[in-house]
Structure formats: C-alpha cells, structure tokens
N, C-alpha and C. Protein backbone atom coordinates (compact mmCIF):
# COMPACT_ATOMS: atom_id res chain seq x y z
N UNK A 1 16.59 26.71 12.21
CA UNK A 1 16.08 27.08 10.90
C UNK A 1 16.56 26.07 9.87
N UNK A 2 15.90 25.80 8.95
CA UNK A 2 16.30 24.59 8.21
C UNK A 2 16.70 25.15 6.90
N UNK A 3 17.71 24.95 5.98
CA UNK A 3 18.23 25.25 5.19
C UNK A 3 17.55 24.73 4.09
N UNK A 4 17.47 25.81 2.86
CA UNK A 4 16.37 25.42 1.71
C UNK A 4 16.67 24.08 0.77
N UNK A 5 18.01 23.85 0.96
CA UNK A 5 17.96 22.40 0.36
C UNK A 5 17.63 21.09 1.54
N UNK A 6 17.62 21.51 2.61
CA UNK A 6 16.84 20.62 3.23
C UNK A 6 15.79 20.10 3.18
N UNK A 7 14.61 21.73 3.41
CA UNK A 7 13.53 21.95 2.89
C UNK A 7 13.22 21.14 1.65
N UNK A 8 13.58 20.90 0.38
CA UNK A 8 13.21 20.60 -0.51
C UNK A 8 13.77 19.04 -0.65
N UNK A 9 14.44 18.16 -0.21
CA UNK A 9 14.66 16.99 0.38
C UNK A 9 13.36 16.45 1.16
N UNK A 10 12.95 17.31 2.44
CA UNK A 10 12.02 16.73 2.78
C UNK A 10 10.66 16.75 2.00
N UNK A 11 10.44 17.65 1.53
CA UNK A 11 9.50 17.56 0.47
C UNK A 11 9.26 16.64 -0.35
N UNK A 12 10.48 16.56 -0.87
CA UNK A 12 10.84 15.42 -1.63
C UNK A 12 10.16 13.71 -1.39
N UNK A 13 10.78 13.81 0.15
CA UNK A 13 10.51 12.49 0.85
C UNK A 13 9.12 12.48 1.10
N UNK A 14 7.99 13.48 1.26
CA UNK A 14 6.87 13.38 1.73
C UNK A 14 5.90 13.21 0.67
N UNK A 15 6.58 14.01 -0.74
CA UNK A 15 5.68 13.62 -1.70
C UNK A 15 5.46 12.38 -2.46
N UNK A 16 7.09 11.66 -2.14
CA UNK A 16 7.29 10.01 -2.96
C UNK A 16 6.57 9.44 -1.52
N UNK A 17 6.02 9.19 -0.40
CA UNK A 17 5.72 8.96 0.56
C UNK A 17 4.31 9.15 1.13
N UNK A 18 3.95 9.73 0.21
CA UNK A 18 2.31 10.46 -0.04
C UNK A 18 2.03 9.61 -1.75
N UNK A 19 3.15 9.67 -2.44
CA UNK A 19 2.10 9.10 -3.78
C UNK A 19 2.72 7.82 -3.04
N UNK A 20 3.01 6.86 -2.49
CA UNK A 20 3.23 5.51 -2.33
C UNK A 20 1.83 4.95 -1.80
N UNK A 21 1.72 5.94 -0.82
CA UNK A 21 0.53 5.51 0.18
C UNK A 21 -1.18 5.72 -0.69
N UNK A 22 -0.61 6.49 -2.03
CA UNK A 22 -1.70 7.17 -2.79
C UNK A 22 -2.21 6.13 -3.90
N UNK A 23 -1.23 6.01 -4.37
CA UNK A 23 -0.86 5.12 -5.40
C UNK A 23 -1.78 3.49 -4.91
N UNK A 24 -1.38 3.06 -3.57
CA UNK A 24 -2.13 1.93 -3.21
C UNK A 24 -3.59 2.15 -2.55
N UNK A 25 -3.96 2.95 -2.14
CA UNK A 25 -5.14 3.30 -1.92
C UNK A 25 -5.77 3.65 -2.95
N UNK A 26 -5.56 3.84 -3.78
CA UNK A 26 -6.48 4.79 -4.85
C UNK A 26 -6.48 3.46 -6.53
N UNK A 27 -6.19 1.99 -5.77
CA UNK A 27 -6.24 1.24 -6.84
C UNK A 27 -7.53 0.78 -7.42
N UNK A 28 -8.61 1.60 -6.98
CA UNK A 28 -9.79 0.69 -7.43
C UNK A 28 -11.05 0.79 -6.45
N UNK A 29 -12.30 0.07 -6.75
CA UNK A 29 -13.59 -0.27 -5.44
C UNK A 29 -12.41 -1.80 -5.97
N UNK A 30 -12.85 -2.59 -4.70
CA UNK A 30 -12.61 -3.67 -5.03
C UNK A 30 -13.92 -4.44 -5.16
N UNK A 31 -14.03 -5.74 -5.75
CA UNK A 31 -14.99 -6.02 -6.07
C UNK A 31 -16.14 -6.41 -5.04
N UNK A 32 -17.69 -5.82 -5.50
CA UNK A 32 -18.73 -6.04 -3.85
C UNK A 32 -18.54 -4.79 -3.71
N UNK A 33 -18.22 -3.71 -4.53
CA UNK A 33 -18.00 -2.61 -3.41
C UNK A 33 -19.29 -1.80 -4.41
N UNK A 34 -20.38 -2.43 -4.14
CA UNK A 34 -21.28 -1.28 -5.07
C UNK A 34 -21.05 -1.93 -6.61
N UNK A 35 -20.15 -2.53 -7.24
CA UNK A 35 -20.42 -2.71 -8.76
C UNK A 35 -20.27 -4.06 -8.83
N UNK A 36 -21.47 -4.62 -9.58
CA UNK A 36 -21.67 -5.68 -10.28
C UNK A 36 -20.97 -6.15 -11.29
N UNK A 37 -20.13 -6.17 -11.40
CA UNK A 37 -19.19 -6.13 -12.84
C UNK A 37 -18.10 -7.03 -12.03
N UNK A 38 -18.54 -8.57 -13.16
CA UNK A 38 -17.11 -9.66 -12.41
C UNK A 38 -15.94 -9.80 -12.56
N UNK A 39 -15.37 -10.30 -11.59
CA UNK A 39 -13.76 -9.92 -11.33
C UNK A 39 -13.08 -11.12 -12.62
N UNK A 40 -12.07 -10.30 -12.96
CA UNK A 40 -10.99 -11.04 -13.98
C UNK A 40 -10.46 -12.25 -13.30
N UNK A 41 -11.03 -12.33 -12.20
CA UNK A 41 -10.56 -14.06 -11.60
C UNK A 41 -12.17 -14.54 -11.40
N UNK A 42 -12.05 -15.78 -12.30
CA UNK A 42 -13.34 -16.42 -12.06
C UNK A 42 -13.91 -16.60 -11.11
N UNK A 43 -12.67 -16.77 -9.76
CA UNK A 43 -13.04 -17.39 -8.29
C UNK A 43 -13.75 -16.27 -7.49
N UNK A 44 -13.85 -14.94 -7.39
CA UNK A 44 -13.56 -13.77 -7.21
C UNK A 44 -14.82 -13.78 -6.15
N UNK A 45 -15.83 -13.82 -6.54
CA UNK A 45 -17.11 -13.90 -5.57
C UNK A 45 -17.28 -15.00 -4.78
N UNK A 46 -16.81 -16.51 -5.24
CA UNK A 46 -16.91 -17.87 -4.52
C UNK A 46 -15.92 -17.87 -3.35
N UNK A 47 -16.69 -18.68 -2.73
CA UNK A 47 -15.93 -19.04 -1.44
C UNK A 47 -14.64 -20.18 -2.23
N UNK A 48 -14.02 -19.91 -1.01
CA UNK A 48 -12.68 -21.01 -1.19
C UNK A 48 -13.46 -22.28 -1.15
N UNK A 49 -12.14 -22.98 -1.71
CA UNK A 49 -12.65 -24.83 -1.62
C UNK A 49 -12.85 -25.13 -0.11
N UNK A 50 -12.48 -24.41 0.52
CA UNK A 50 -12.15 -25.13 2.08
C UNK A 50 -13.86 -24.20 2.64
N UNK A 51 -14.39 -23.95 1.56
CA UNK A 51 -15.91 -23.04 2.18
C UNK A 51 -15.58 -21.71 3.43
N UNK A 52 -14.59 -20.93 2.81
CA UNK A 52 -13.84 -19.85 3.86
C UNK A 52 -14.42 -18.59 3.13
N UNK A 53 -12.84 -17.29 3.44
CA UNK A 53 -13.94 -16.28 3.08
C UNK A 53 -13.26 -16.08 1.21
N UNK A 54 -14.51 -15.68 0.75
CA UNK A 54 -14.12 -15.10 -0.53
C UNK A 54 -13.09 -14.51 -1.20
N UNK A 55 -12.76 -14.19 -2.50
CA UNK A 55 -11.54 -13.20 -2.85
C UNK A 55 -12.44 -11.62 -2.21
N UNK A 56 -13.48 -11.61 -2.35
CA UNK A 56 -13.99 -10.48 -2.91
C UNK A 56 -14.11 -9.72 -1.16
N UNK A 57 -14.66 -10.58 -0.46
CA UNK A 57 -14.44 -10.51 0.52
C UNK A 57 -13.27 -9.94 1.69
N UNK A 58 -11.99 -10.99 1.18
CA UNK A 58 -10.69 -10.64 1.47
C UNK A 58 -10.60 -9.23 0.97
N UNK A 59 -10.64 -9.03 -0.71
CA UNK A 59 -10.03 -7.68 -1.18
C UNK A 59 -11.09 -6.37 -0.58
N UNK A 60 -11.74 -6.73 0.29
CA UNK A 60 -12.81 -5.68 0.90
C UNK A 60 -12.03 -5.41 1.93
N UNK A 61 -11.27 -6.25 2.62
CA UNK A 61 -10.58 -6.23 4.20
C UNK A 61 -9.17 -5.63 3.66
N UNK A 62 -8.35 -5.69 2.56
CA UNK A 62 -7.20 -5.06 2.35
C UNK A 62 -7.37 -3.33 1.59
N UNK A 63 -8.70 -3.34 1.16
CA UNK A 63 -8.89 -2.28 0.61
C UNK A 63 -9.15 -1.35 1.61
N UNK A 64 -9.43 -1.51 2.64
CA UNK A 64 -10.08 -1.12 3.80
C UNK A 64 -8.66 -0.27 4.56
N UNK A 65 -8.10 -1.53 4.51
CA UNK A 65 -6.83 -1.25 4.88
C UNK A 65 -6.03 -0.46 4.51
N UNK A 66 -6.44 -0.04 2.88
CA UNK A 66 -5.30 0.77 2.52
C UNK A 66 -6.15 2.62 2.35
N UNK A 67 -7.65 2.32 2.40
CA UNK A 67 -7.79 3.29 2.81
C UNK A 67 -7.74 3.99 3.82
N UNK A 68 -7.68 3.16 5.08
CA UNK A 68 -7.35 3.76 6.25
C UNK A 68 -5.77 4.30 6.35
N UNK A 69 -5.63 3.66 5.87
CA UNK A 69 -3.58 4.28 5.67
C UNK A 69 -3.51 5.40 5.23
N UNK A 70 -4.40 5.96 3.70
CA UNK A 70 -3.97 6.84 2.90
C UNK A 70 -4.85 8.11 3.92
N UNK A 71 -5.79 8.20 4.85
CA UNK A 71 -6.42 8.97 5.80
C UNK A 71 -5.62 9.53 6.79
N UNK A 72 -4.85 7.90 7.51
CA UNK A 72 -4.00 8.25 8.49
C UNK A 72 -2.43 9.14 7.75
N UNK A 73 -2.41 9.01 6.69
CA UNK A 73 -1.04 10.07 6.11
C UNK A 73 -1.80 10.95 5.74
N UNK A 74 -2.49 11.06 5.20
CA UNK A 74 -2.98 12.76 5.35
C UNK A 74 -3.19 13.58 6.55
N UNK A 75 -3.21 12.75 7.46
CA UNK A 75 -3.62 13.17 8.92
C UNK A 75 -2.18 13.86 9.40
N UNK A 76 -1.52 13.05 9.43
CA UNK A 76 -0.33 12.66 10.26
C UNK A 76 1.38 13.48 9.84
N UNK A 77 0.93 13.37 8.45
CA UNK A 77 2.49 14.12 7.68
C UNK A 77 2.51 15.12 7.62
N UNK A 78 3.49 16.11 8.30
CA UNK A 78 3.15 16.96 7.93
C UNK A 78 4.89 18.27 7.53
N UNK A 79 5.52 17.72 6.52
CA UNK A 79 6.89 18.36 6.66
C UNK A 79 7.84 17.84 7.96
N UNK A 80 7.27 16.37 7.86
CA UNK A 80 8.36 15.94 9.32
C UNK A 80 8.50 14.07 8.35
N UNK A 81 9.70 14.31 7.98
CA UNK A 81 10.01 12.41 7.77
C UNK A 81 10.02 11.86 8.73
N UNK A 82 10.36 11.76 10.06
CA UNK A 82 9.93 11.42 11.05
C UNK A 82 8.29 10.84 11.38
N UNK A 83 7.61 11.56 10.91
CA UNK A 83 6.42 11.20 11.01
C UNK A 83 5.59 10.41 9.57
N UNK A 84 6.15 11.22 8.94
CA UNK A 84 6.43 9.86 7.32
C UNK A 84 6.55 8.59 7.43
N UNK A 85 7.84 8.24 8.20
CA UNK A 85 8.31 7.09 8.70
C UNK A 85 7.38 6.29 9.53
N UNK A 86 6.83 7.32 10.77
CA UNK A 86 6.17 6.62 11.53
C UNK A 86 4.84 5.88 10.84
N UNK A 87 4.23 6.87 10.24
CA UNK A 87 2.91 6.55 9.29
C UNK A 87 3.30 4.98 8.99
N UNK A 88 4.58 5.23 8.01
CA UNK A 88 4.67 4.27 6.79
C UNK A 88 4.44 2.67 7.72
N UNK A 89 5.30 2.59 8.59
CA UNK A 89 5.65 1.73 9.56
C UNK A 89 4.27 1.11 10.27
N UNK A 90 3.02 2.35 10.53
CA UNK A 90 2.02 1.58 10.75
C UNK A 90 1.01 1.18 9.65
N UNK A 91 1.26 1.58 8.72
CA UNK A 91 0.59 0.81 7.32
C UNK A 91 0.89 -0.25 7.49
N UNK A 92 2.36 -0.63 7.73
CA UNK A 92 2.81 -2.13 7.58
C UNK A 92 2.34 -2.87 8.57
N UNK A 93 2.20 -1.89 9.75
CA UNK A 93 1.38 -3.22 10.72
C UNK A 93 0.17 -3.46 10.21
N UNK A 94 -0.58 -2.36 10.14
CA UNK A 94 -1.83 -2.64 9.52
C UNK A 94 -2.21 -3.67 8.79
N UNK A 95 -1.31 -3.88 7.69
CA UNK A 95 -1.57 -4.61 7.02
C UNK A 95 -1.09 -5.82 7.01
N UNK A 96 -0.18 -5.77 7.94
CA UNK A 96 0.25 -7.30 8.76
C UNK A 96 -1.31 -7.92 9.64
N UNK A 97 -1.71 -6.42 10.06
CA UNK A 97 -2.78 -7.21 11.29
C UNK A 97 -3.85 -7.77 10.16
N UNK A 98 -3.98 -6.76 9.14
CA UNK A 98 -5.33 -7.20 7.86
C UNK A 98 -4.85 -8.77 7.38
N UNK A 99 -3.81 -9.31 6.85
CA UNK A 99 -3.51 -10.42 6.57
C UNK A 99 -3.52 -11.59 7.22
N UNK A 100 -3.59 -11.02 8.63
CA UNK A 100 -4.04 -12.38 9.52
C UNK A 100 -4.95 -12.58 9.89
N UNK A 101 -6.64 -11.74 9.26
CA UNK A 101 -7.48 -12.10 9.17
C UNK A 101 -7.84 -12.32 7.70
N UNK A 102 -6.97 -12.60 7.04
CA UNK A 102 -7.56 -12.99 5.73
C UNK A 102 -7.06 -14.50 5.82
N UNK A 103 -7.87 -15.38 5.26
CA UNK A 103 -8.06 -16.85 4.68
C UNK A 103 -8.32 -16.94 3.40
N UNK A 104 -8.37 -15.97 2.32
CA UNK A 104 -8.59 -16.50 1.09
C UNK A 104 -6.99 -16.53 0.60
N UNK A 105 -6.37 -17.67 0.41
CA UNK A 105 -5.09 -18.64 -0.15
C UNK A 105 -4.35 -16.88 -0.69
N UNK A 106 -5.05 -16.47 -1.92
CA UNK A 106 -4.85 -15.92 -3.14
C UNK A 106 -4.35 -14.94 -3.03
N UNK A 107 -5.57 -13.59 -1.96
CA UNK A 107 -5.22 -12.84 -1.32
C UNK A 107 -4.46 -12.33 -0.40
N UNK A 108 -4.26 -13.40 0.10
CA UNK A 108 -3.47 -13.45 1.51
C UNK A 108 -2.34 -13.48 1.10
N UNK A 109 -1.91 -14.05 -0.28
CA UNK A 109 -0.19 -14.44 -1.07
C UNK A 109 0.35 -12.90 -1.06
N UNK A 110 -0.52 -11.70 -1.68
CA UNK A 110 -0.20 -10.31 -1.55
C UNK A 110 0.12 -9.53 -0.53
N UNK A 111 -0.59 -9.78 0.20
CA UNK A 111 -0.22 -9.00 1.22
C UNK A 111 1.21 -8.45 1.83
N UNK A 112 1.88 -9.58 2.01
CA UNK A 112 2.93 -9.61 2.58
C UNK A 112 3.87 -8.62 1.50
N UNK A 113 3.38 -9.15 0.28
CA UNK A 113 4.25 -7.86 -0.48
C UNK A 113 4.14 -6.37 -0.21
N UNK A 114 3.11 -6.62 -0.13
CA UNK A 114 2.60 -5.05 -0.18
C UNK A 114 2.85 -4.34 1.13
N UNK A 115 2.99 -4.75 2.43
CA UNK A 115 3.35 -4.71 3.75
C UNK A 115 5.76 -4.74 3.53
N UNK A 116 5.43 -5.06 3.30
CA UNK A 116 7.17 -5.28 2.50
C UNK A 116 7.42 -3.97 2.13
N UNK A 117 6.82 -3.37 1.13
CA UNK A 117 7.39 -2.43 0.24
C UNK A 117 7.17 -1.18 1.14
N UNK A 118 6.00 -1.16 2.44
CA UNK A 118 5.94 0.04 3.09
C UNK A 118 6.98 0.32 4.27
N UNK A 119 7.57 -1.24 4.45
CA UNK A 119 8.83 -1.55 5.36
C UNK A 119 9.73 -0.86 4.74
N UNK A 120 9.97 -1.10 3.74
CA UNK A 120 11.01 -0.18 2.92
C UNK A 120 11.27 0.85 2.24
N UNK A 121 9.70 1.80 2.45
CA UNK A 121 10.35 3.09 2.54
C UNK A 121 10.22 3.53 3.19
N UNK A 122 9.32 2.90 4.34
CA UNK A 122 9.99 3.59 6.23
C UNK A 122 11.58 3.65 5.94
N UNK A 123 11.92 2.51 5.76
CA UNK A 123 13.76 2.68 6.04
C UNK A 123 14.53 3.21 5.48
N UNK A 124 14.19 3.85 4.40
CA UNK A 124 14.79 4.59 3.35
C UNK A 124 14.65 6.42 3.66
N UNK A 125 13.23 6.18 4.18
CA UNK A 125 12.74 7.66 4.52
C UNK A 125 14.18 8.70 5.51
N UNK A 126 14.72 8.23 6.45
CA UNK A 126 15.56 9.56 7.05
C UNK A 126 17.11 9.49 5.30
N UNK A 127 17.07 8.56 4.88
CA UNK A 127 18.43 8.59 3.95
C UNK A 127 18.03 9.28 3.19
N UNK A 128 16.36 9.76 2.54
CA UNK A 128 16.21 10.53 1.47
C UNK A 128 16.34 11.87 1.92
N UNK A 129 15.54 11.92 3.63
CA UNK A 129 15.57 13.18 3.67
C UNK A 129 16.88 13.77 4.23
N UNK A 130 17.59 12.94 3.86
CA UNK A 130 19.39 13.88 4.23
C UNK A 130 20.24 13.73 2.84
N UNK A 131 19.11 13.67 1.79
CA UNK A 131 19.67 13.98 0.35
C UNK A 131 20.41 12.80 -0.10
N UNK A 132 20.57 11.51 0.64
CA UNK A 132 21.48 10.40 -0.02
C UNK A 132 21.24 9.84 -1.34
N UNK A 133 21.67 9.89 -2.18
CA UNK A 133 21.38 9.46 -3.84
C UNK A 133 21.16 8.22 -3.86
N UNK A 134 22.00 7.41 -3.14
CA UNK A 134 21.54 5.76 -2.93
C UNK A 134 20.13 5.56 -2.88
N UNK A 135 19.52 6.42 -1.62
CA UNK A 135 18.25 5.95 -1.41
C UNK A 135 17.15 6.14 -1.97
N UNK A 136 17.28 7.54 -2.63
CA UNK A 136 16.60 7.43 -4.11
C UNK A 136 16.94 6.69 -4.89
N UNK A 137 18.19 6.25 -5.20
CA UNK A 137 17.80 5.11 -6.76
C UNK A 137 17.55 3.76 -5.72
N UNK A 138 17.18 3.52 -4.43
CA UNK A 138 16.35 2.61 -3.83
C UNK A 138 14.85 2.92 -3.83
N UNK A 139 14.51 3.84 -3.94
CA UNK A 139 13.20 4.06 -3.90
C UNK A 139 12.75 3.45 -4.63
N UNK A 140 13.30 4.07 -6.20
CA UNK A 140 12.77 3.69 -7.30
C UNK A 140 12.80 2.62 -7.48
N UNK A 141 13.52 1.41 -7.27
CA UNK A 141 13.67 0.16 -7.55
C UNK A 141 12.34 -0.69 -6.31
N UNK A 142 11.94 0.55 -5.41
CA UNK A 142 10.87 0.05 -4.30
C UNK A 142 9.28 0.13 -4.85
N UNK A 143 9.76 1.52 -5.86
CA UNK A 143 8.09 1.53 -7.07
C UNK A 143 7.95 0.08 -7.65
N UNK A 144 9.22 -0.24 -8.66
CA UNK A 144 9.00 -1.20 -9.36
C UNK A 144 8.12 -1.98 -8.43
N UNK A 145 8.67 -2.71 -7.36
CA UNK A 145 8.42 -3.49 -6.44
C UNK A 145 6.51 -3.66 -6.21
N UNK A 146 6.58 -2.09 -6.00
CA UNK A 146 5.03 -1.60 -5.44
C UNK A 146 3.82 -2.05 -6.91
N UNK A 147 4.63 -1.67 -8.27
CA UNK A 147 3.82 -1.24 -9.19
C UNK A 147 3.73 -3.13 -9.86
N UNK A 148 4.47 -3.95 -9.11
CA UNK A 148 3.86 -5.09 -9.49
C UNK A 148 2.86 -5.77 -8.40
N UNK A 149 3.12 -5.17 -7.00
CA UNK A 149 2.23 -5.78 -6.13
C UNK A 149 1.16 -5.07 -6.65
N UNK A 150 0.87 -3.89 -6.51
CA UNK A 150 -0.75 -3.34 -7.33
C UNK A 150 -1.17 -4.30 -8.07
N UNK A 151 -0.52 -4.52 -9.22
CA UNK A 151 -1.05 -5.02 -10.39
C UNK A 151 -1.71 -6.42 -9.98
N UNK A 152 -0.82 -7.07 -9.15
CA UNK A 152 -1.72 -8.12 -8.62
C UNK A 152 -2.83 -8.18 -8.03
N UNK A 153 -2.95 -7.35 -7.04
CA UNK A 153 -4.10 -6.67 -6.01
C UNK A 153 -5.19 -6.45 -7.46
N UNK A 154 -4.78 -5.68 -7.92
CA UNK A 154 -5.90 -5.52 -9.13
C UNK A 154 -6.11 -6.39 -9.84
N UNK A 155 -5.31 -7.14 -10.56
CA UNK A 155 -6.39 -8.60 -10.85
C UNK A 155 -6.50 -9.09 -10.04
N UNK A 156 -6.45 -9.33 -8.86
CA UNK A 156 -7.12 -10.61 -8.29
C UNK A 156 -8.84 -9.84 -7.57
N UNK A 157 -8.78 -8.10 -7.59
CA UNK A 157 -9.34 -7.68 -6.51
C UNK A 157 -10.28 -6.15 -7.73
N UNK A 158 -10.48 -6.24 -8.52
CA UNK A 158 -11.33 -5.21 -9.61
C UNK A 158 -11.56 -5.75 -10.62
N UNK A 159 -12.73 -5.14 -10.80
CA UNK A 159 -13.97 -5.92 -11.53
C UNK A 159 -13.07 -5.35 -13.32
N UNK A 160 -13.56 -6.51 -13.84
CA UNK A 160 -12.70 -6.55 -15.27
C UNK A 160 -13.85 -5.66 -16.19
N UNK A 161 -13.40 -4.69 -16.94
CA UNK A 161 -14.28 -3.86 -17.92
C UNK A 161 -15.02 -4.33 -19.50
C-alpha cells in the first residue's frame, strides 16, 4: 500500500512529466502543415544551399516526433515513474532517430537539445518520486532549459502572425 505522501510525489512526477512532454508537443502546426502563413525565418520553405530537405520540411519530421511522444505518454503513464521514465527515455530516442534523418543545418542544431532535456528528466524522474528537493530545484532549472529549446523550434518552425 503506498503511503499518501508518496502518492502525491508521484503525482507530482507524472504531472511535471506530462506537461514536459505537453508543453513540446503542443508548440504549434509547424509550417506546411495546412497554413500558408510564412515562417519568421526567410529560409523556412527553401531548400538548403546544398539543394537538401527544407526547414519546413525538417520541422514536419520533429513535429511528428513530438506528437508521437505526447500519444505514447498518454498511453503509457499511468501512476508508475517507472514508466514515466521509460516513456521519457524513448522520446529521446525518438528524437535521436528523427535527427538523423534530418539534413536541414538549422533544424538539426535543435534537436539534440531538445532530446537532452528529455534525458534529463528521465534521470531525475525516480529522485522526484522519492520526494528529493534537489531534483525538483533540477527540474526547474530543466524547464528553463526546455523553454529556450521551444522557443527556438518555434522560430525556426511556425508561421509568424
């Protein structure tokens, strides 16, 4: 039987672990996705100099990616950090495997961040859910982290208003 401050620890961990995965999925269509409206990077629809694949293109293959993530944690979590963890851990492959089919320079620079920050709250995930205070004020310093890779993803990858 699990004791109610446990209970609410793991909660804890599933809901910062659910908006992480939420938070990056839910950044946008990326551009091509249905709206005509051009991207805040001039390059955004053009092919690379090297005649490869597009930004718009690329941000179709990471968006892809992160919606399949935010599916597979809804699927998958369920009051178990254990399985939090596991999720988080295959986002990061995921998006390891998405980045090695991307060739646009620009796009491809993000990724790795963004694959980074899900590394690290896999690893953080059993310390939160055994209440460690460290790993919450690691989390938070793992948002910062997250809330500048977004921001990039979004300019380089949503259409400017």
């Amino acid at each position: 039987m699990r004791s109610p401050l446990r209970s609410r620890r793991l909660a804890a961990v599933l809901i910062a672990a659910a908006a992480l995965t939420g938070l990056t999925a839910c950044t946008g269509s990326p551009v091509g996705s249905g709206s005509t409206a051009p991207s805040s990077n001039a390059s955004a629809g053009a092919e690379s100099a090297e005649g490869g694949q597009t930004t718009e293109e690329a941000c179709q293959l990471v968006q892809s990616t992160l919606d399949d993530a935010m599916s597979k944690f809804e699927q998958s979590v369920d009051d178990d950090p254990q399985a939090a963890e596991d999720t988080l851990r295959g986002v990061a492959e995921d998006l390891a495997d998405a980045g090695s089919e991307i060739t646009n320079e620009e796009v491809a620079a993000i990724v790795p961040d963004l694959q980074q920050v899900f590394e690290k709250v896999a690893d953080i995930v059993p310390s939160i859910a055994e209440g460690d205070a460290a790993a919450v004020s690691e989390f938070e310093e793992i948002g910062e982290d997250l809330s500048q890779s977004v921001q990039r993803y979004q300019e380089l990858c949503e259409p400017s208003e």
